[in-house]
N, C-alpha and C. Protein backbone atom coordinates (compact mmCIF):
# COMPACT_ATOMS: atom_id res chain seq x y z
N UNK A 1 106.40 101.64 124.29
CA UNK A 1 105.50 101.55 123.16
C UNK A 1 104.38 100.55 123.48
N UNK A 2 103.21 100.77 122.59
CA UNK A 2 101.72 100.02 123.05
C UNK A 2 102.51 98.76 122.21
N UNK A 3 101.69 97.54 123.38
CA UNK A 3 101.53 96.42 122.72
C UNK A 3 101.36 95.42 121.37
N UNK A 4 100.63 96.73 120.78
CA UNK A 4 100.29 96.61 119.38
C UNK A 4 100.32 97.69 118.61
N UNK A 5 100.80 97.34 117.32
CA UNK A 5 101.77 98.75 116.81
C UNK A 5 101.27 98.92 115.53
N UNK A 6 100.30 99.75 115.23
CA UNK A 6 99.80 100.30 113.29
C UNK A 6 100.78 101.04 112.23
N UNK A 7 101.22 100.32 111.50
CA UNK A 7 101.94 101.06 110.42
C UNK A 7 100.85 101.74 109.46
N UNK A 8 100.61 103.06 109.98
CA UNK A 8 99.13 103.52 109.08
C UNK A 8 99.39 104.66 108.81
N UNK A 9 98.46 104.57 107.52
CA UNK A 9 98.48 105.78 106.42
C UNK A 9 97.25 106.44 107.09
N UNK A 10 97.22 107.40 106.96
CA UNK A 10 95.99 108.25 108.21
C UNK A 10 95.14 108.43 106.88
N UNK A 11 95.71 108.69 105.16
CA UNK A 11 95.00 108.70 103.89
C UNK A 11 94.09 107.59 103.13
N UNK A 12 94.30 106.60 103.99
CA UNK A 12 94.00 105.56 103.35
C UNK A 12 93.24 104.71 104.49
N UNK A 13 91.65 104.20 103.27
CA UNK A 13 90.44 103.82 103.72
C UNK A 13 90.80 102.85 104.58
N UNK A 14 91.27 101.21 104.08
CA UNK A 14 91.53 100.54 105.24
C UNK A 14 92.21 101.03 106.37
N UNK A 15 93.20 101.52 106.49
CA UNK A 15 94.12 101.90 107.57
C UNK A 15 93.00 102.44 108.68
N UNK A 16 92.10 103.17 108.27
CA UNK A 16 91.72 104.26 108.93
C UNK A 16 90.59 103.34 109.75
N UNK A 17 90.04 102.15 108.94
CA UNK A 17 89.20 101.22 109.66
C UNK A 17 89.85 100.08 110.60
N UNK A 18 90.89 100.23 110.38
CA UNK A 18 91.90 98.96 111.23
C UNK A 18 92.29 99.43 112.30
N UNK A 19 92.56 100.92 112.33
CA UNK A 19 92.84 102.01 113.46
C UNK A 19 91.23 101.73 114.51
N UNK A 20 90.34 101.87 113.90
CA UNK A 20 88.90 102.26 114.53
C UNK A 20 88.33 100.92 114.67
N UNK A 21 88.82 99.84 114.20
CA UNK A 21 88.70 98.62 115.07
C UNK A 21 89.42 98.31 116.03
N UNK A 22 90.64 98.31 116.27
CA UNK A 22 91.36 98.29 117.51
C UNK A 22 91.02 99.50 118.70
N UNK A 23 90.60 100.42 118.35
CA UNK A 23 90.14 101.12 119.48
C UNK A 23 88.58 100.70 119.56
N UNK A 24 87.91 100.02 119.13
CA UNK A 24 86.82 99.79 119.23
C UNK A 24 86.46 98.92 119.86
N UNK A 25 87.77 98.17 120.39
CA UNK A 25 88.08 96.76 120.73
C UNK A 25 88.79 97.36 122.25
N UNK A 26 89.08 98.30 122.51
CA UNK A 26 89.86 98.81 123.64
C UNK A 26 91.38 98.93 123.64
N UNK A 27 91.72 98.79 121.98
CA UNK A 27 93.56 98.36 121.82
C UNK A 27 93.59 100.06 121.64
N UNK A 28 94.80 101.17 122.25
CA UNK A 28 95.41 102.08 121.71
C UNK A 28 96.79 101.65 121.01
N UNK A 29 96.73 101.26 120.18
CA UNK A 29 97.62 100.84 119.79
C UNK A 29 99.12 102.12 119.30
N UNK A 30 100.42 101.55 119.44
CA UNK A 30 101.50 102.64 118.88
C UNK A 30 100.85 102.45 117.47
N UNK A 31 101.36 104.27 116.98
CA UNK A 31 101.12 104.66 115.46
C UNK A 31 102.49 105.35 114.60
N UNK A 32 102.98 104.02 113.63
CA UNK A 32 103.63 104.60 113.08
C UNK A 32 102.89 105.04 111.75
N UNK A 33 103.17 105.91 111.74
CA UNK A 33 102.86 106.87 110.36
C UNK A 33 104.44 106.62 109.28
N UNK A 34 104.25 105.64 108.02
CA UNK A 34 105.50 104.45 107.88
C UNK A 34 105.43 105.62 106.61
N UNK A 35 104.70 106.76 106.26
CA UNK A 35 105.48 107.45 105.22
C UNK A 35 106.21 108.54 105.74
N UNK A 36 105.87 109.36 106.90
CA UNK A 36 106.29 110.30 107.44
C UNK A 36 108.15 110.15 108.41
N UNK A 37 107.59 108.35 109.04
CA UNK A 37 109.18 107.92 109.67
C UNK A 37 109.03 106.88 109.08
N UNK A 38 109.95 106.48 108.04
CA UNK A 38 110.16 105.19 107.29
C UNK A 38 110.72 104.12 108.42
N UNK A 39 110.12 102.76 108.36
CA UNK A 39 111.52 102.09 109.21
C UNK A 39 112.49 101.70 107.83
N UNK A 40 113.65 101.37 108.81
CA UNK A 40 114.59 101.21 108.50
C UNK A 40 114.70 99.71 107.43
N UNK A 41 115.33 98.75 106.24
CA UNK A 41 115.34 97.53 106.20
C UNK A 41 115.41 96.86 107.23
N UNK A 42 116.24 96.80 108.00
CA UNK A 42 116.57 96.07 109.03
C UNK A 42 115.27 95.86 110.04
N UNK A 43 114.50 97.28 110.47
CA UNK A 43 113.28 97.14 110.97
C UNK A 43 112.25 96.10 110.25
N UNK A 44 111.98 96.18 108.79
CA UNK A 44 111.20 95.72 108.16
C UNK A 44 111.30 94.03 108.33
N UNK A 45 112.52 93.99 108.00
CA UNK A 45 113.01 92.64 107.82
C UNK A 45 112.84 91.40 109.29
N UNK A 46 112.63 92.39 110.27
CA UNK A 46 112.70 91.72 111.59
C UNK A 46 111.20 91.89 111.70
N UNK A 47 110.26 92.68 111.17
CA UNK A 47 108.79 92.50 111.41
C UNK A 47 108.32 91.35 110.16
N UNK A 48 108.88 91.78 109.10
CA UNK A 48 108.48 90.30 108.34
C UNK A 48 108.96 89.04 108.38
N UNK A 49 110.10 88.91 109.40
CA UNK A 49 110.27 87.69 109.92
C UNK A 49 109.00 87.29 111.01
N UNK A 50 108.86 88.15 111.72
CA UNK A 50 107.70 87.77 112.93
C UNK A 50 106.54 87.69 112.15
N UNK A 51 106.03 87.64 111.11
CA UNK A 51 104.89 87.55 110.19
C UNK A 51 105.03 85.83 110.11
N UNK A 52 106.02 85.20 109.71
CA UNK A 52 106.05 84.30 108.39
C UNK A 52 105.66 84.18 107.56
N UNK A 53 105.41 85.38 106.60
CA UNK A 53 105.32 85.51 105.40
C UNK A 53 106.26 86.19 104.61
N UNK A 54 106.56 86.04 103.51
CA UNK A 54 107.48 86.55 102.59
C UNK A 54 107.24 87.96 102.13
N UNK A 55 108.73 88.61 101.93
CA UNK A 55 108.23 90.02 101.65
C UNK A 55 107.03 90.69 100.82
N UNK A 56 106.85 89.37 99.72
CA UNK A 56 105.96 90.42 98.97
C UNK A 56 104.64 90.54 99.13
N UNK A 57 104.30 89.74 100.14
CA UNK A 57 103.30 90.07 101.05
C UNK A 57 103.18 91.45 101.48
N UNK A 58 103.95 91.98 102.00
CA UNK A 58 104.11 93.35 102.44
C UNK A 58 103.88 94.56 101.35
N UNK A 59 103.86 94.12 99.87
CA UNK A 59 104.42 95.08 98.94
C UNK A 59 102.64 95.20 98.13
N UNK A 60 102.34 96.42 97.90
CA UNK A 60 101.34 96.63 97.14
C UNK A 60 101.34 96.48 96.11
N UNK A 61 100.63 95.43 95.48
CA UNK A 61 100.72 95.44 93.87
C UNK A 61 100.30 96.31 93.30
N UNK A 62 99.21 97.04 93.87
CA UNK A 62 98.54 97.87 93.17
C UNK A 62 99.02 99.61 93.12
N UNK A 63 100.20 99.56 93.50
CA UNK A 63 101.11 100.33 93.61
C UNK A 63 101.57 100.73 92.37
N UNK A 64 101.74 102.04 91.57
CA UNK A 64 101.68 101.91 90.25
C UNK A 64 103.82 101.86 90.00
N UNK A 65 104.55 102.07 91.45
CA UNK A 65 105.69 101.96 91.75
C UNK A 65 106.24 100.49 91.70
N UNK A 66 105.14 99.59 91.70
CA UNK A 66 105.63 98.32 91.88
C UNK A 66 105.85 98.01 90.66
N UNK A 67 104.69 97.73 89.45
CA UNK A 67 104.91 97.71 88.28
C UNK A 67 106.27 98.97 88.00
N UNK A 68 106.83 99.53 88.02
CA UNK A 68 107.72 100.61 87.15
C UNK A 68 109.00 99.78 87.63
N UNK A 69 108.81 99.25 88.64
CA UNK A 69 110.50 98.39 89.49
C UNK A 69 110.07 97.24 88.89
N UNK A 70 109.40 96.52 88.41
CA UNK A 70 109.11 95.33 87.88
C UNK A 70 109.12 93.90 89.39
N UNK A 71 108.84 94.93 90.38
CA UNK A 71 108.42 93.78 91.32
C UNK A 71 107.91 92.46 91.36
N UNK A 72 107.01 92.51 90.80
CA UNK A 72 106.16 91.05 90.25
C UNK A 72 107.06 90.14 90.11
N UNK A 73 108.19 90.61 89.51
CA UNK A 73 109.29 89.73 88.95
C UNK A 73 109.99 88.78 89.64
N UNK A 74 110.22 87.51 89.59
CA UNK A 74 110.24 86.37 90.50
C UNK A 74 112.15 86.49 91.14
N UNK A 75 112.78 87.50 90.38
CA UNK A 75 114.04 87.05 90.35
C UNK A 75 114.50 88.12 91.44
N UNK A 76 113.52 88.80 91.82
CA UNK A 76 113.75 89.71 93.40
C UNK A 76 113.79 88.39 94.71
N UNK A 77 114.89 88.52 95.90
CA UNK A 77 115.00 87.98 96.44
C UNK A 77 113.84 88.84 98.03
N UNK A 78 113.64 88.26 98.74
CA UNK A 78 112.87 88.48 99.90
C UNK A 78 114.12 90.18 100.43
N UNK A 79 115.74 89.99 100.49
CA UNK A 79 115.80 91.13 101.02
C UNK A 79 116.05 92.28 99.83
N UNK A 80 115.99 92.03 98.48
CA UNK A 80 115.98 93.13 97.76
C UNK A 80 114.76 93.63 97.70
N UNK A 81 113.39 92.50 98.12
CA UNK A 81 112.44 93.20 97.73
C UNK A 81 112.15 94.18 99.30
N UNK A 82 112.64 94.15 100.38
CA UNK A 82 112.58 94.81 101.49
C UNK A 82 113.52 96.08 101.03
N UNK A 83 114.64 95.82 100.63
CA UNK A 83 115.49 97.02 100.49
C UNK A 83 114.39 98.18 99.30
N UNK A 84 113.53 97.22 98.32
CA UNK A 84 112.87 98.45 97.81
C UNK A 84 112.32 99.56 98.49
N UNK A 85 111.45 98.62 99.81
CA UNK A 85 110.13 98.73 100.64
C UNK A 85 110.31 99.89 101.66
N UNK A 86 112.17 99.57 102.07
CA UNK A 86 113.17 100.85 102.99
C UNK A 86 112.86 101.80 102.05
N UNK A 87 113.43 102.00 100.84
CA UNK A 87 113.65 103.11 100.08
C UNK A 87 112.20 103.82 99.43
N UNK A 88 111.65 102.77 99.24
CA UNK A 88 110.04 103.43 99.10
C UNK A 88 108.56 102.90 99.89
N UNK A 89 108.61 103.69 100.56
CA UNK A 89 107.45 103.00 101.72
C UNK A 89 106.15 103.48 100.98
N UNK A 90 105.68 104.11 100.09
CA UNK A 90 104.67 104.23 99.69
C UNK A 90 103.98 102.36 98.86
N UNK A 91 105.14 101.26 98.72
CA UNK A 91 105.01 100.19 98.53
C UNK A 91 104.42 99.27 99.71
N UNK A 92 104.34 99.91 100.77
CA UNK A 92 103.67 98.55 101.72
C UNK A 92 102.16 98.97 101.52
N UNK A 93 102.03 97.05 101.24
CA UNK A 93 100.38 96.57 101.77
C UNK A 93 100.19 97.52 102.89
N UNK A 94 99.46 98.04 103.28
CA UNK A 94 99.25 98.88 103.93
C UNK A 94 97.34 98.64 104.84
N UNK A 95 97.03 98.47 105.90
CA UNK A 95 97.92 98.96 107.25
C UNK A 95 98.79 97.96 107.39
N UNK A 96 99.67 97.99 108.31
CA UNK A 96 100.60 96.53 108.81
C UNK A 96 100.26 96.52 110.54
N UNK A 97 99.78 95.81 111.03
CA UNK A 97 99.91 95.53 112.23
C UNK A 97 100.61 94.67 113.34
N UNK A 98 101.50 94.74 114.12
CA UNK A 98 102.28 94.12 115.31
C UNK A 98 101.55 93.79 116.04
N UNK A 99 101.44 92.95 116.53
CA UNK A 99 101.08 92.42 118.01
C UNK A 99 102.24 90.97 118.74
N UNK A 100 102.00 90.93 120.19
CA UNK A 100 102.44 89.24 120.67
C UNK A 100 101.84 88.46 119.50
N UNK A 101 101.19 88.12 118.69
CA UNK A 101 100.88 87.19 118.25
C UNK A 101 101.16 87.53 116.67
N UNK A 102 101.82 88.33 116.59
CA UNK A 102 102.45 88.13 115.30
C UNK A 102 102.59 89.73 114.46
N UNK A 103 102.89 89.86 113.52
CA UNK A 103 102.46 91.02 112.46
C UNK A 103 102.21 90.34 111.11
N UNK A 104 101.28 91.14 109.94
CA UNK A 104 100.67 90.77 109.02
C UNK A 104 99.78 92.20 108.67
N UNK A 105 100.30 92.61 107.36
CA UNK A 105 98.72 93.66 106.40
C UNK A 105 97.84 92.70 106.94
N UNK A 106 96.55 94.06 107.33
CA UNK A 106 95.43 93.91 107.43
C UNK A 106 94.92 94.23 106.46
N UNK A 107 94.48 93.63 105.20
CA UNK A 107 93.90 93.25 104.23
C UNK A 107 93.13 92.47 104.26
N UNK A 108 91.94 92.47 104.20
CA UNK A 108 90.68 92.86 104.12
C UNK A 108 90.66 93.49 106.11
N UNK A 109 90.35 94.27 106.43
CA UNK A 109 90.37 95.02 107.33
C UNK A 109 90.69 94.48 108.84
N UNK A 110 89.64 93.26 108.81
CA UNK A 110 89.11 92.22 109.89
C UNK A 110 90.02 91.52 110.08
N UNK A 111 91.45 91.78 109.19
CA UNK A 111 92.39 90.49 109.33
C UNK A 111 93.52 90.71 110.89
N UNK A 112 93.25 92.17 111.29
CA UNK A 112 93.55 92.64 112.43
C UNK A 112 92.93 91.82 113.62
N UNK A 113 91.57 91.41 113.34
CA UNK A 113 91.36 90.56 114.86
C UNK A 113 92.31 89.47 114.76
N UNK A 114 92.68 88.87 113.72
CA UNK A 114 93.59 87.78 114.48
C UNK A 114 94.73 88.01 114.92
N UNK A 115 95.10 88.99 115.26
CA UNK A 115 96.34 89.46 115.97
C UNK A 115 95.95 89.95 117.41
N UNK A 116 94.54 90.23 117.67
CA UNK A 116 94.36 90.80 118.65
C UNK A 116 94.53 89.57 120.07
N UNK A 117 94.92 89.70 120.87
CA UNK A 117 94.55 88.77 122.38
C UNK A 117 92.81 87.92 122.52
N UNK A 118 92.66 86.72 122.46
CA UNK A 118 91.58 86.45 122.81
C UNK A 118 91.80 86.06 123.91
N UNK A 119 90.40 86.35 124.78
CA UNK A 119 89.90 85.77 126.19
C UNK A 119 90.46 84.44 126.10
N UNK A 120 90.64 83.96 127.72
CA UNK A 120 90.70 82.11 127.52
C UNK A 120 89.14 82.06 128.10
N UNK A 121 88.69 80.25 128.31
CA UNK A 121 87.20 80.26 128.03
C UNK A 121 87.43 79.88 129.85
């Protein structure tokens, strides 16, 4: 697998610009398509550990699924709110990107260069 790995919605505007910045940049990055092959919790849980950020980082608020589970809700723990995220992947922040230097949604689009390799000087 490529170095750097897109969890992307091929439907959706950012994704499709986070895709076309990394090749724009010379990255082919692996493409998971995260509605078509869900990962697994266990997958999730080991990429949002390499983030250091907390699950609900990962989770779309604007998801009209999030409100109906009452996500927002403080009394979800980091792996129930992943076990949602297994069972319904239409909930990730969406794109998600892997790299050596970490994974993190690329939200607002550009947030992908900081994952990318910089030159040394």
């Amino acid at each position: 697998m490529s170095a750097v790995t897109i969890y992307h919605n091929p439907r959706c505007g950012t994704s499709v610009k986070v895709l076309a910045l990394l090749r724009e940049r010379g990255v082919e990055p692996g493409i998971v398509e995260y509605l078509k092959d869900p990962p697994t919790a266990e997958q999730w849980k080991a990429l949002i550990a390499r983030s250091g950020l907390g699950a609900r980082a990962f989770l779309r608020a604007k998801e009209k699924l999030y409100a109906e589970l009452d996500l927002a809700n403080p009394k979800w723990t980091d792996d129930q709110l992943i076990h949602f995220l297994a069972q319904h992947p239409a909930l990730l922040n969406r794109p998600v990107v892997a790299s050596a230097r970490g994974a993190r949604p690329c939200r607002p689009a550009e947030t992908v260069l900081e994952l990318l390799e910089t030159e040394k000087p």
